[in-house]
Protein backbone atom coordinates (compact mmCIF):
# COMPACT_ATOMS: atom_id res chain seq x y z
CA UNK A 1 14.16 128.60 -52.86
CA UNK A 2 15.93 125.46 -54.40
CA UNK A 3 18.81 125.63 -52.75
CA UNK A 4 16.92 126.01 -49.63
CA UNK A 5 15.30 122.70 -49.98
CA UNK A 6 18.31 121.25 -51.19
CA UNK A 7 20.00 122.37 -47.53
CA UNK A 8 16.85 120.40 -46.24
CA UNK A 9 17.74 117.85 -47.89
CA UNK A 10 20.87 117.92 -46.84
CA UNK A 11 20.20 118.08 -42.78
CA UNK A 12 17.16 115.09 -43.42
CA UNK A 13 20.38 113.05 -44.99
CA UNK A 14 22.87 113.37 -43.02
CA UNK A 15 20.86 113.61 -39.26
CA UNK A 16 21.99 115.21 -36.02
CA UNK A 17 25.10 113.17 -35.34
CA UNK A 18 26.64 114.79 -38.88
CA UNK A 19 24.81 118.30 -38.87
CA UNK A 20 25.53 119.13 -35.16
CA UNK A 21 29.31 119.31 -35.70
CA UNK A 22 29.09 121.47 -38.14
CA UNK A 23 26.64 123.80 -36.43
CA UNK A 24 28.69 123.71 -33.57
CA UNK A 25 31.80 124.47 -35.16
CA UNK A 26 30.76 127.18 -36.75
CA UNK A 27 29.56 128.57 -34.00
CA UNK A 28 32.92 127.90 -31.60
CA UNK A 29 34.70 129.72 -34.75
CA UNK A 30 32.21 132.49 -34.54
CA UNK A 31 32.39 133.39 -30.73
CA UNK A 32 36.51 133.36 -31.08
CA UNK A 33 37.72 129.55 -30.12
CA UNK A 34 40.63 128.84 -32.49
CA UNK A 35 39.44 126.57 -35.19
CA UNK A 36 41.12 123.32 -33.98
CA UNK A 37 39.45 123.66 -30.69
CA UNK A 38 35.97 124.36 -32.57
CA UNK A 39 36.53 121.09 -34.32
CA UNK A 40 37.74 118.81 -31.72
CA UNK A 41 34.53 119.53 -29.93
CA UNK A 42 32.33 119.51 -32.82
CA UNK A 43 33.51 115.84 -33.95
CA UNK A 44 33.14 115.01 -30.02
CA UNK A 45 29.41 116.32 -30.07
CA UNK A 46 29.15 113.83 -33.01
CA UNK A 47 30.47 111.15 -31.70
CA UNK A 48 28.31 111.55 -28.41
CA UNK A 49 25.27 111.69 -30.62
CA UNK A 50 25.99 108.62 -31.99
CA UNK A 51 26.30 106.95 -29.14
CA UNK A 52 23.14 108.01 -27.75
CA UNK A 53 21.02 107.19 -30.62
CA UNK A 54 22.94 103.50 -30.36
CA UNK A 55 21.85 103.25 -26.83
CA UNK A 56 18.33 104.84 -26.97
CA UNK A 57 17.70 102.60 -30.12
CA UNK A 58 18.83 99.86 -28.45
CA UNK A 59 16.48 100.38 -24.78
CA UNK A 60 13.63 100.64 -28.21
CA UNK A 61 14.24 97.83 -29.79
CA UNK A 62 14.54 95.84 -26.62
CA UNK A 63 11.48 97.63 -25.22
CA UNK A 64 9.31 97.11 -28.54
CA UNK A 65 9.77 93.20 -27.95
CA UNK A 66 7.62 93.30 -25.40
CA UNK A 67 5.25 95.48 -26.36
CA UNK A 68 4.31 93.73 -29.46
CA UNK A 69 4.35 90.47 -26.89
CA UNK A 70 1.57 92.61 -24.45
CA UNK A 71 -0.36 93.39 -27.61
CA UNK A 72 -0.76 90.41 -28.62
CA UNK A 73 -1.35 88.51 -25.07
CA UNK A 74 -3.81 91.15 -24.41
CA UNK A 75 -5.54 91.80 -27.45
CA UNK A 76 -5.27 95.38 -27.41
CA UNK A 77 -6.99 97.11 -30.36
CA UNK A 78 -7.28 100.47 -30.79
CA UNK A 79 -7.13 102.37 -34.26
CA UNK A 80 -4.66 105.00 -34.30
CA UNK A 81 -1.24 103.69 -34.47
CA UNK A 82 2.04 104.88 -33.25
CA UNK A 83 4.25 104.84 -35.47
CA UNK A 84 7.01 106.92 -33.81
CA UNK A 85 8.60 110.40 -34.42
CA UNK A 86 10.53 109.06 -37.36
CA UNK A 87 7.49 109.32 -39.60
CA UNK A 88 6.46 112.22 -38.14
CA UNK A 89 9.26 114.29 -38.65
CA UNK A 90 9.43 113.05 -42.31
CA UNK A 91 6.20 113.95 -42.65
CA UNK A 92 6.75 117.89 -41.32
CA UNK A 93 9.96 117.97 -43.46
CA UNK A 94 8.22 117.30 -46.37
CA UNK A 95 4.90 119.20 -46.11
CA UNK A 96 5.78 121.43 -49.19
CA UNK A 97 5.77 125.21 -50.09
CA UNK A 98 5.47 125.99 -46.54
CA UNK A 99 8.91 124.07 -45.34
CA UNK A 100 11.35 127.21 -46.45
CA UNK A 101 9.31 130.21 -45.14
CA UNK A 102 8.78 128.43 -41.84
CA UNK A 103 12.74 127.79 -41.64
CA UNK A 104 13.85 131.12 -42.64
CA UNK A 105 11.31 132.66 -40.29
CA UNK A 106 11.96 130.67 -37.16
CA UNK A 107 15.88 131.29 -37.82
CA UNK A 108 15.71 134.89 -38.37
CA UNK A 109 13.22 134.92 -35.66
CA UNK A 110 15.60 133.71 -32.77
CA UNK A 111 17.95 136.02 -33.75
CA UNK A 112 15.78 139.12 -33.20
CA UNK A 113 14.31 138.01 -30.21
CA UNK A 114 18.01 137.34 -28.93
CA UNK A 115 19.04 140.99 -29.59
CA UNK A 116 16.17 142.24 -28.38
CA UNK A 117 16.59 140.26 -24.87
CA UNK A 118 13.10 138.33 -24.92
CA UNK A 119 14.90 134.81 -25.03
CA UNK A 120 18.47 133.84 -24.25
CA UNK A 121 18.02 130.83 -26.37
CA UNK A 122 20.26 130.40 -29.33
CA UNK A 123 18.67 127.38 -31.01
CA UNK A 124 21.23 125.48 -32.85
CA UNK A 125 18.99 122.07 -32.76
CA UNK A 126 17.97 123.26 -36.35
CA UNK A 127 16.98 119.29 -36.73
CA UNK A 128 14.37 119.58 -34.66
CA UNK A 129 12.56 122.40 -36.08
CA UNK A 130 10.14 119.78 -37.94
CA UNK A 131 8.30 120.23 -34.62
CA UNK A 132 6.74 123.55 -35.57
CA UNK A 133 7.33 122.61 -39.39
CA UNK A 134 4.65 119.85 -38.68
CA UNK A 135 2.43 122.41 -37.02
CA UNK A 136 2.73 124.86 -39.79
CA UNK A 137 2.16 122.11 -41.98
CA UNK A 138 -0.88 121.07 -40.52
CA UNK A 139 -2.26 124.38 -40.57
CA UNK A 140 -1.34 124.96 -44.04
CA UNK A 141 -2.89 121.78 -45.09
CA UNK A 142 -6.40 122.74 -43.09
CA UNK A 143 -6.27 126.47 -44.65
CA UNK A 144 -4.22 127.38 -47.29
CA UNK A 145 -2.31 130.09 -45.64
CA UNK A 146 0.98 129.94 -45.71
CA UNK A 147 1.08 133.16 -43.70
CA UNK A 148 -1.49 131.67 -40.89
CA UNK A 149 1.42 128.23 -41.00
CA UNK A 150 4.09 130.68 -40.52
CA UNK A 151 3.41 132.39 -37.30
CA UNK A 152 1.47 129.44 -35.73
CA UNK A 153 5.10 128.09 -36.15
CA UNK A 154 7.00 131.38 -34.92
CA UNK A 155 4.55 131.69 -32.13
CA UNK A 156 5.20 128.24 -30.91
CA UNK A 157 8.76 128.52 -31.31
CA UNK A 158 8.37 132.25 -29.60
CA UNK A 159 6.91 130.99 -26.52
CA UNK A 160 9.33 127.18 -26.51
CA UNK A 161 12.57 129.71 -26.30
CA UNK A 162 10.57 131.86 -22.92
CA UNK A 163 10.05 128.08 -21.53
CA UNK A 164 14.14 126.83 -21.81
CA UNK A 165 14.61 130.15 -20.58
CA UNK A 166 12.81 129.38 -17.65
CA UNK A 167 13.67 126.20 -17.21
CA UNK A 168 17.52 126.36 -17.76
CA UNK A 169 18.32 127.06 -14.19
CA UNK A 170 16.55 123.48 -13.24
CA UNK A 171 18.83 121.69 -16.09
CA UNK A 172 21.73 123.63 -14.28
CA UNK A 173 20.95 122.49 -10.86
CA UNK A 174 19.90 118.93 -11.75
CA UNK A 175 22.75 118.14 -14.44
CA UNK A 176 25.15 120.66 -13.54
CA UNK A 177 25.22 122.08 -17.16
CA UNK A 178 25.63 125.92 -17.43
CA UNK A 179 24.31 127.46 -20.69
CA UNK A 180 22.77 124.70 -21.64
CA UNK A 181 18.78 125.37 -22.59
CA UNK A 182 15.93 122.47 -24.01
CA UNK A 183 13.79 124.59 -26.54
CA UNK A 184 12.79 121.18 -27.50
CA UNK A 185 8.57 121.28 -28.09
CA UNK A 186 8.20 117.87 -27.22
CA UNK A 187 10.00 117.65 -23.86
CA UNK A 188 11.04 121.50 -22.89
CA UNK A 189 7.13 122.04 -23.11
CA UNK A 190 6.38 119.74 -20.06
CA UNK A 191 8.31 122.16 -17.79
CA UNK A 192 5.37 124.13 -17.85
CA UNK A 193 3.29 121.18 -15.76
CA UNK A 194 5.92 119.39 -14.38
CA UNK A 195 7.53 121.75 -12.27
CA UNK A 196 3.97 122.92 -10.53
CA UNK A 197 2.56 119.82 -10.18
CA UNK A 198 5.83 118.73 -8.02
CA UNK A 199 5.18 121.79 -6.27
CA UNK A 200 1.86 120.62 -5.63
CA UNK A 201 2.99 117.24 -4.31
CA UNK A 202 5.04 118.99 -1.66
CA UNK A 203 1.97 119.63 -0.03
CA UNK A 204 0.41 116.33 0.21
CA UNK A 205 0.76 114.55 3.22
CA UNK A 206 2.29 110.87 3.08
CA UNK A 207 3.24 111.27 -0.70
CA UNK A 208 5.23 114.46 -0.06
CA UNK A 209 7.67 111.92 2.08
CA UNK A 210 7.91 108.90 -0.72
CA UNK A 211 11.42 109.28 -2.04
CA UNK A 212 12.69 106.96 -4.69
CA UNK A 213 15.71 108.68 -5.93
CA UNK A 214 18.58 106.23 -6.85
CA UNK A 215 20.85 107.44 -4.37
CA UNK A 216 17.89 106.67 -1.49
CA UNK A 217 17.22 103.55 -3.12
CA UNK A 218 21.28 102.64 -3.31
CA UNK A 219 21.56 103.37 -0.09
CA UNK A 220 18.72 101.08 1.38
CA UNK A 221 18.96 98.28 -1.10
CA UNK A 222 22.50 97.92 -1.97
CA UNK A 223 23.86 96.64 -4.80
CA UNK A 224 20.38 95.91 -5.85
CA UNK A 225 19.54 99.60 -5.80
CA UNK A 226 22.37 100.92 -8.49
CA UNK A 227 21.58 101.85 -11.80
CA UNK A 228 22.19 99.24 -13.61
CA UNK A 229 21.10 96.42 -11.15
CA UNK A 230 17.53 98.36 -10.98
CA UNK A 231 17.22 98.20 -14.73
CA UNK A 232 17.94 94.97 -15.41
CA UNK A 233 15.37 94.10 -12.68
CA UNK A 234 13.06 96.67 -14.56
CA UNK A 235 13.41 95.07 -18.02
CA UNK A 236 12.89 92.02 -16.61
CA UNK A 237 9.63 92.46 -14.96
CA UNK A 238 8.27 94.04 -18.29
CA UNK A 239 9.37 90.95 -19.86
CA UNK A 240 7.54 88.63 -17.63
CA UNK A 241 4.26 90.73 -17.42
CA UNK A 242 3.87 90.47 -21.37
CA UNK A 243 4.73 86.84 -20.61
CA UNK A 244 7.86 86.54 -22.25
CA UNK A 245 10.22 83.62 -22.70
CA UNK A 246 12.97 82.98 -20.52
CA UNK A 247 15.31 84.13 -23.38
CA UNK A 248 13.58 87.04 -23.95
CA UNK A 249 13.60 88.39 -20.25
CA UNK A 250 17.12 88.38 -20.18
CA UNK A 251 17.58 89.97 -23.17
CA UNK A 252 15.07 92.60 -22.02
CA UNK A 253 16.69 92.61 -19.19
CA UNK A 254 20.55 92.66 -19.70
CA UNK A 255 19.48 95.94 -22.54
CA UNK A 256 17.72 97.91 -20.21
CA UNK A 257 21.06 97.57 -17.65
CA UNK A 258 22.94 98.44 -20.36
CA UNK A 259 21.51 101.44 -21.40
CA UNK A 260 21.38 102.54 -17.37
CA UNK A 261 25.12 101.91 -16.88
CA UNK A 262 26.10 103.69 -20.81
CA UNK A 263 23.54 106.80 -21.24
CA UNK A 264 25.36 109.13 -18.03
CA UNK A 265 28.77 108.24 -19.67
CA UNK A 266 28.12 109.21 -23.11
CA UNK A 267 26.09 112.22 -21.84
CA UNK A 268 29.64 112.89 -20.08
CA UNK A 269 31.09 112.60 -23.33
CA UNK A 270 28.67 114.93 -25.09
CA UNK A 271 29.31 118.04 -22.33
CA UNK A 272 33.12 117.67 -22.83
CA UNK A 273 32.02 118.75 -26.76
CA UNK A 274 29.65 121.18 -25.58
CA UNK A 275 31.29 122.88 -22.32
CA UNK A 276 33.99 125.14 -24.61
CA UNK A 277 31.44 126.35 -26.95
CA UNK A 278 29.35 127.23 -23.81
CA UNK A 279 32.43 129.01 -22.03
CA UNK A 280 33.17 130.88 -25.50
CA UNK A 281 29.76 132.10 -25.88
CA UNK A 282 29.86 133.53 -22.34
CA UNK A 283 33.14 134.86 -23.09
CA UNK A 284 31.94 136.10 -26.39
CA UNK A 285 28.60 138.34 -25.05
CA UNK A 286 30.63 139.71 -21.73
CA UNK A 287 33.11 141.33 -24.49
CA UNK A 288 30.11 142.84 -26.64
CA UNK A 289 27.35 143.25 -24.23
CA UNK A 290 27.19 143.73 -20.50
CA UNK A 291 25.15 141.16 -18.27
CA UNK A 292 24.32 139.24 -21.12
CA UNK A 293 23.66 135.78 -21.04
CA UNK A 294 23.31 133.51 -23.90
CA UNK A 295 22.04 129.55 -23.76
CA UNK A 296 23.25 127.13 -26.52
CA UNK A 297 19.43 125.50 -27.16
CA UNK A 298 19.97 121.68 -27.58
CA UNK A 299 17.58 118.25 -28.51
CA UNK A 300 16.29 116.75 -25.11
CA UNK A 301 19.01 113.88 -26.19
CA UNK A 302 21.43 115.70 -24.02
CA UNK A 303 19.76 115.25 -20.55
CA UNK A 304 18.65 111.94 -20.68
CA UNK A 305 21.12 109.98 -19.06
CA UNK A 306 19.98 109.94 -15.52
CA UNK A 307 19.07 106.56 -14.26
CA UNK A 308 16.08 108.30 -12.53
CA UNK A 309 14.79 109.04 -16.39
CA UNK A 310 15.30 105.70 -17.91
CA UNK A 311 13.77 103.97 -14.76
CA UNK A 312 10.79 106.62 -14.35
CA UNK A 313 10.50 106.11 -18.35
CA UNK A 314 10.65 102.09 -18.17
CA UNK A 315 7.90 101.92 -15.30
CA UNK A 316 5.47 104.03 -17.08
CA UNK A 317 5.83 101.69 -20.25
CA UNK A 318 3.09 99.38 -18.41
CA UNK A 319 1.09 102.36 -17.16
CA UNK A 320 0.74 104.04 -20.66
CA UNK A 321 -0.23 100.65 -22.36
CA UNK A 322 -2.74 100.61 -19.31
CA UNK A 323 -4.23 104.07 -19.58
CA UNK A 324 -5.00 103.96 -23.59
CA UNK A 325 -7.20 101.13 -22.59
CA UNK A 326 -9.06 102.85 -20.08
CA UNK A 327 -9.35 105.79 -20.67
CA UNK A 328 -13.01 106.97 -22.31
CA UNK A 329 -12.04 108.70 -25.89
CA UNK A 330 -8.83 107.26 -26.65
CA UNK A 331 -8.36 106.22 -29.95
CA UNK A 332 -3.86 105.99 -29.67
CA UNK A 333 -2.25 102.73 -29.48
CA UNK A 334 1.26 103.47 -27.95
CA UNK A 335 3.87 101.24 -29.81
CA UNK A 336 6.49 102.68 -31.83
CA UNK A 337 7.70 105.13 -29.40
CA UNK A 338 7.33 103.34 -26.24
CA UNK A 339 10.99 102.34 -26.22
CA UNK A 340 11.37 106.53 -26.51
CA UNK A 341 9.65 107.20 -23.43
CA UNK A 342 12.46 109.37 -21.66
CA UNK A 343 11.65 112.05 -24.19
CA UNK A 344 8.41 112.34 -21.98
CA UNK A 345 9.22 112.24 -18.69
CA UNK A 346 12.09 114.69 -18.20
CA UNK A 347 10.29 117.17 -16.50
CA UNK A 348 8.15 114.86 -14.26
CA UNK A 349 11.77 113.98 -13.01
CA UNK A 350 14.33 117.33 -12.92
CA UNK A 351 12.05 118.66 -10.62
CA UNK A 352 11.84 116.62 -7.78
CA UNK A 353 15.54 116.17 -8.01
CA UNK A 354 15.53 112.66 -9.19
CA UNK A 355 12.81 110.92 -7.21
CA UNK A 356 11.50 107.86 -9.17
CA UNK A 357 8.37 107.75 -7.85
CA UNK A 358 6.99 111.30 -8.44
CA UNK A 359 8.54 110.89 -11.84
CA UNK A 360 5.81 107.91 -12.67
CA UNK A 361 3.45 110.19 -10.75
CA UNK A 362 3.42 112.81 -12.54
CA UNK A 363 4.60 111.05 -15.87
CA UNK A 364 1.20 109.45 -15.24
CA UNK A 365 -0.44 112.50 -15.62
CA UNK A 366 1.50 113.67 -18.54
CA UNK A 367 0.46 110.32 -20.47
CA UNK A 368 -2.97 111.38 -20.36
CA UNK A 369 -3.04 114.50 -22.33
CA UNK A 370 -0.49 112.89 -24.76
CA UNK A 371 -2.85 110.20 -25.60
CA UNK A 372 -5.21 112.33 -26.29
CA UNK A 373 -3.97 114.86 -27.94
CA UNK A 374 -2.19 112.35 -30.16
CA UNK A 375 -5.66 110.93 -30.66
CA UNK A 376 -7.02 114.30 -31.91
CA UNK A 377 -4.25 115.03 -33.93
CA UNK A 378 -4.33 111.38 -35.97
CA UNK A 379 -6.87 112.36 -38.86
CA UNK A 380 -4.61 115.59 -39.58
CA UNK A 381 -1.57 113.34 -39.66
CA UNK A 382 -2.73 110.79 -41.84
CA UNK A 383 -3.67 113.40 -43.75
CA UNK A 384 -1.01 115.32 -44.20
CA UNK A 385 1.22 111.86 -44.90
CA UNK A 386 -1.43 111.25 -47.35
CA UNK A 387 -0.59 114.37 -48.63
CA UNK A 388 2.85 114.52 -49.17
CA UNK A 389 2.95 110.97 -50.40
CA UNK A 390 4.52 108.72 -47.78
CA UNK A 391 3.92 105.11 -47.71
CA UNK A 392 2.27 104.15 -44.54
CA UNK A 393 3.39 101.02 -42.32
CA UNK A 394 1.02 97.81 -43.71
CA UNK A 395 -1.81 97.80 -41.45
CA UNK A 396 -1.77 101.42 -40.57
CA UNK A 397 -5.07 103.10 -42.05
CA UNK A 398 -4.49 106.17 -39.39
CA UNK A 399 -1.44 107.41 -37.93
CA UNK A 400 0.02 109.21 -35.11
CA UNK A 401 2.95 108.86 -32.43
CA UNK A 402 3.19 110.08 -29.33
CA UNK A 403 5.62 112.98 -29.89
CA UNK A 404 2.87 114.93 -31.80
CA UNK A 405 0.61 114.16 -28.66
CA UNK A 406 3.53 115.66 -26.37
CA UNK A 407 3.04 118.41 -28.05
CA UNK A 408 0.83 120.46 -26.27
CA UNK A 409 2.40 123.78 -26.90
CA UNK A 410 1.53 123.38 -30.46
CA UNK A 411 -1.77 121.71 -30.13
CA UNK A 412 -2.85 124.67 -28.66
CA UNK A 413 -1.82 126.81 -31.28
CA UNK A 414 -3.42 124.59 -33.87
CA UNK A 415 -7.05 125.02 -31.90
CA UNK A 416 -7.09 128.34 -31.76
CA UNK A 417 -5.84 128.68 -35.32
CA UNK A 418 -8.60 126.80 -36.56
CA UNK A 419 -11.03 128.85 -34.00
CA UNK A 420 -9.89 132.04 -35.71
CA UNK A 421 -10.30 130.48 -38.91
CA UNK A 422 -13.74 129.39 -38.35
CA UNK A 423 -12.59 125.21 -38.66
CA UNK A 424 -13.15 124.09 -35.49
């Protein structure tokens, strides 16, 4: 299995932006496109990746500013830290023995359910398969069975694949993306909740009628109500409600517009990569299999240029920060993935077409059980970094972020795991 972890390796080194074009060459050569095509959209797909991880780490760092600044000016203190899916995924990626049989299994996995019609999910976002890895890991850690590690994992991934199944048609609708599916745990997961609760909504009386979509709030506030105008005024409100300098609101400010008017432009950028390897895969399964469909599974990165995301995400910074305080239990202090917020709130916002304000409602909601959940799952991540050797953040004692508590999908799958196993 050495050369197996030396792939690993390979994909921790070099990161989506280098790994994707190369998956997705492969596969455009695969399903028939001529090879220069393949490449030209692989190396686009790369460069679109990179300019999404600019902006999003930009919208963080700016973001991060002021949440150290509302620390600080209000003394919160709680004892789990955030310290952002960074960790976390090095963590999962190097949780040992398990690492290789998870990967195999997952891969091989997808494939069989594929030909045997229970998902239409091809998952090529192999980087993000440290979400079940750190599940497995976990598990592995708590029992010693690498065969209990291995189908928690599969199951989880089993079950993500039925959900971007499900939810593809939304992406479609919202985005205008065909054969594009999210079998990402972290965000695809939410679809579950998201789309019901919005449902639910519909049937309240005064709420059902609150519409805060950007092209609504264009319309009735003007220039003041386009993307980039409402997130510089978002920024800057953060800024002043952790009582920021002048300086400092600007800056807050000016990033958050700038990440409003660039996100939907490289996301534009990132589709004309994607759209011929989507077209060839159609192409490919009419020629070999009648009324067969097949979804290209992508990282949540792709959809998360609307402005109705990054404003949703940007008004529930203050609510999050408010709702760790309050609520009985909590042990999470959100930092390090605050700026990262859009992961989240996806599916509070595809469903109701884009309206802001359901978005914070029922991102709201979602923040709850993420806090939580990241709360219960802190000892076993400190434990497992413990394990595996990684040098924690000075002043961290325990760990977690709040992708691990977005998880819910695999949470689940850990409890009854340890139920079965007589651990919980």
């Amino acid at each position: 299995m050495s050369w197996l972890m030396n792939a690993i390796n390979f994909i921790m080194d070099a990161g989506p932006a280098v790994f994707m074009p190369l998956i997705i060459l492969l596969l455009g050569v695969a399903f028939g496109q001529r090879f220069g095509k393949a490449l030209r959209g692989g190396i686009t797909v790369g460069v679109a990746f990179i300019g999404i991880g600019l902006v999003i780490d930009l919208l963080a760092a700016s973001i991060m500013v002021i949440v150290n600044q509302m620390v600080e000016v209000y003394g919160f203190s709680l004892t789990a830290i955030d310290v952002g899916w960074p960790i976390a995924s090095t963590i999962a990626w190097g949780s040992g023995v398990v690492v290789p049989f998870i990967i195999v299994a997952i891969f091989l996995l997808n494939i069989l359910l594929l030909a045997l019609r229970w998902t239409k999910t091809l998952m090529v976002d192999i980087w993000n398969y440290w979400q079940p890895l750190f599940l497995g890991g976990v598990v592995y850690m708590m029992t010693g069975s690498i065969w209990y590690s291995v189908l928690g994992a599969c199951v989880a991934m089993a079950i993500m694949w039925k959900i971007a199944d499900f939810s593809q048609p939304y992406i479609r609708n919202f985005y205008g993306m065909e054969g594009i599916s999210i079998p990402h745990i972290e965000t695809g997961g939410w679809a579950l909740i998201g789309i019901p609760l919005n449902k639910l909504i519909d049937r309240i009386p005064v709420i059902n009628k609150i519409n805060w979509s950007p092209e609504v709030i264009q319309k009735r506030l003007g220039v003041f109500g386009e993307p980039t105008v409402l997130g510089l005024i978002i920024g800057a409100l953060l800024a002043i409600i952790a009582r920021a300098d002048a300086l400092t609101v600007l800056n807050t400010g000016i990033s958050t517009a700038a990440a409003m008017f660039l996100l939907p432009r490289i996301i534009g950028i990132l589709m004309e990569g994607l759209l011929p390897l989507s077209e060839a895969a159609g192409e490919f399964m009419k020629r070999r299999f009648k009324d067969r469909e097949v979804y290209i599974g992508l990282d949540s990165a792709v959809i998360l240029g609307h402005p109705s995301i990054i404003a949703t995400a940007l008004l529930l910074v203050p609510t999050i920060l408010i709702l760790a305080i309050i609520l009985p239990g909590n042990k999470t202090l959100p930092l390090a993935e605050l700026g990262g917020l859009v992961f989240f709130v996806v599916w509070a916002v595809i469903p109701s077409n884009g309206n802001i304000f359901r978005g914070w409602l029922i991102g709201t909601l979602f923040m709850i059980p993420i806090l939580y959940i990241a709360s219960d799952y802190a000892p076993a991540m400190t434990a497992l970094g413990q394990q595996v050797g990684f040098e924690f953040p000075e002043g961290a004692s325990v760990i977690t972020c709040l992708s691990i508590g977005s998880q819910w999908l695999t949470w689940v799958i850990y409890k009854i795991q340890m139920f079965l196993f007589g651990l919980f």
